[in-house]
N, C-alpha and C. Protein backbone atom coordinates (compact mmCIF):
# COMPACT_ATOMS: atom_id res chain seq x y z
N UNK A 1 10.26 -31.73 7.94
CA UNK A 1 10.19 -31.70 9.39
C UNK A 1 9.40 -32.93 9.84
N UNK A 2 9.80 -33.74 10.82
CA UNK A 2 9.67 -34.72 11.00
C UNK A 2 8.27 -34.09 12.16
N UNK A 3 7.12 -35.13 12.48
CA UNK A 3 5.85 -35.13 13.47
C UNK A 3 6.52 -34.48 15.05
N UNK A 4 7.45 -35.68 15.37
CA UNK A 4 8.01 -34.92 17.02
C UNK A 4 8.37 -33.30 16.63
N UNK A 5 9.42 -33.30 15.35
CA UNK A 5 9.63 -31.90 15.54
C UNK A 5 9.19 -30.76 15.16
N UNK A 6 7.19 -31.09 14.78
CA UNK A 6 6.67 -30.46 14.85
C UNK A 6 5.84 -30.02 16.03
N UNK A 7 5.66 -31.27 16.78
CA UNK A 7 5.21 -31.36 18.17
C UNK A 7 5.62 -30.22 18.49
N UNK A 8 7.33 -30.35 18.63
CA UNK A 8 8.22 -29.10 19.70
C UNK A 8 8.02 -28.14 18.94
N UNK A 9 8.28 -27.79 18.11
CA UNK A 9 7.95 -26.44 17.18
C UNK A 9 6.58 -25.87 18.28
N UNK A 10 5.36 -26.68 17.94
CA UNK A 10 4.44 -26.06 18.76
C UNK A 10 4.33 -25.75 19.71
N UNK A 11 4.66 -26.63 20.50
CA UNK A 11 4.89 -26.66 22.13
C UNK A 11 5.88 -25.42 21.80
N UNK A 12 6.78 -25.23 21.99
CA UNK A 12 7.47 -23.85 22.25
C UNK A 12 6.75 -22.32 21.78
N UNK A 13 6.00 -22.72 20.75
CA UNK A 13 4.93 -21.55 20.68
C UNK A 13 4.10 -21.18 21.43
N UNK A 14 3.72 -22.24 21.66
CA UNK A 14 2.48 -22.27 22.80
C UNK A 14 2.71 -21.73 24.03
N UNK A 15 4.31 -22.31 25.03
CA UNK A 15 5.12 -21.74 25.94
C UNK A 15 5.34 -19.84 25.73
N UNK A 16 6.08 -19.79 24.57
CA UNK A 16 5.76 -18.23 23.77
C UNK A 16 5.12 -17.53 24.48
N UNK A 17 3.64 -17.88 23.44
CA UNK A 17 2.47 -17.06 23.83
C UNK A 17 2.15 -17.23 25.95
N UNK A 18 2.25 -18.43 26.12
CA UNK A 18 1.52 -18.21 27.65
C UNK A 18 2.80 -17.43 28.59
N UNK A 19 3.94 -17.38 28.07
CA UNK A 19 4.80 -16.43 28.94
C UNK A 19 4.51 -14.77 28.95
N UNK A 20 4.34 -14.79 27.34
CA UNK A 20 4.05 -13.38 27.18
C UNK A 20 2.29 -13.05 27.50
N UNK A 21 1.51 -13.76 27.86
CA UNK A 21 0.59 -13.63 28.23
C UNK A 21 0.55 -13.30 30.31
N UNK A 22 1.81 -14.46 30.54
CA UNK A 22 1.82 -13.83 32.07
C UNK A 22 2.49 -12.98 32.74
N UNK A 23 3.46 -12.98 31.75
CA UNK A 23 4.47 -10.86 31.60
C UNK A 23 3.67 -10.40 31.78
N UNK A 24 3.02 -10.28 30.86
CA UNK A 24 1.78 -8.84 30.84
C UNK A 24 0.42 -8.72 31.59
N UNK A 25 0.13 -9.97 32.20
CA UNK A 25 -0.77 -9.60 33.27
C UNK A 25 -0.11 -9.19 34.74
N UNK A 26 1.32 -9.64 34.87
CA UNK A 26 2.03 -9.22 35.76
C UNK A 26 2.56 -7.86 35.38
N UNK A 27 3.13 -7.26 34.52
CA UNK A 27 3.21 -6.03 34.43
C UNK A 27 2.12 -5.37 35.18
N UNK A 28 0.81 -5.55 34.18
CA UNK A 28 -0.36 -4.95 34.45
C UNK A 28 -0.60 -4.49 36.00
N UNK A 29 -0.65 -5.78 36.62
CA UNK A 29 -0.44 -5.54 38.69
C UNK A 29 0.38 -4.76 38.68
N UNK A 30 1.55 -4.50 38.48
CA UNK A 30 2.89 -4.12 38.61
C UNK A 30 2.50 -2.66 38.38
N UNK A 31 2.21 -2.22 37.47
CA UNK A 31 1.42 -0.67 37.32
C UNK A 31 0.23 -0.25 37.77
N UNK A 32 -0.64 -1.04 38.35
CA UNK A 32 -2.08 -0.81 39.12
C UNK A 32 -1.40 -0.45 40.42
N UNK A 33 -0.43 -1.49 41.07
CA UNK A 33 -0.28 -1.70 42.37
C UNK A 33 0.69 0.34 42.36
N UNK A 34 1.53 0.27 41.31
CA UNK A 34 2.30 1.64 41.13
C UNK A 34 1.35 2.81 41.43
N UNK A 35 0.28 2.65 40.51
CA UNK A 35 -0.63 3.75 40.23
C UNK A 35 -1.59 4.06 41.42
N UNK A 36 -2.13 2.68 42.29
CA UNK A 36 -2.89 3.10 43.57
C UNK A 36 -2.38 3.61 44.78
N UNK A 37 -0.91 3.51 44.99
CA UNK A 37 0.35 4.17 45.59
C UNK A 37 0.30 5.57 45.25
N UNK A 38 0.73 6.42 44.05
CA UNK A 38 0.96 7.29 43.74
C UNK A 38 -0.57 8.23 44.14
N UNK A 39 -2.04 7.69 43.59
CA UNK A 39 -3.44 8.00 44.16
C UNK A 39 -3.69 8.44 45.37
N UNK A 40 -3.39 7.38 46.17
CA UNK A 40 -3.05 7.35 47.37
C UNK A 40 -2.77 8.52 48.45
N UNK A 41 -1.20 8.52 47.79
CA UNK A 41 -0.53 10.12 48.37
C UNK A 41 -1.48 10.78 47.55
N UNK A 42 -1.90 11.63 46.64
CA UNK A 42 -2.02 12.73 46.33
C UNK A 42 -3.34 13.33 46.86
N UNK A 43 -4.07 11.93 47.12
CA UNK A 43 -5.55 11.90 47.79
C UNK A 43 -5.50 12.29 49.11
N UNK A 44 -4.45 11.87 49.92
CA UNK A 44 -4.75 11.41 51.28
C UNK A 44 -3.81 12.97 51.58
N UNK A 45 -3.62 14.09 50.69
CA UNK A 45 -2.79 15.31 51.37
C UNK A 45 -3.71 16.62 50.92
């Protein structure tokens, strides 16, 4: 494997990890924002 195409090798790992790192902090909102909704109603009756 040649240096550049280890470069990209990495670089696409790196991309990898920081996508699946901002999936999942967006999930995360995505089920807080769900869960303080659902709180919400059950509180406020």
């Amino acid at each position: 494997m040649s240096n550049n195409e280890h470069f990209q090798a990495e670089e696409m790992a790196l991309r990898r990890r920081r996508s699946r790192r901002t999936a999942l902090v967006v999930g995360l909102i995505a089920v807080a924002v769900y869960v303080g909704f659902i709180l919400s109603g059950v509180l406020a009756s």
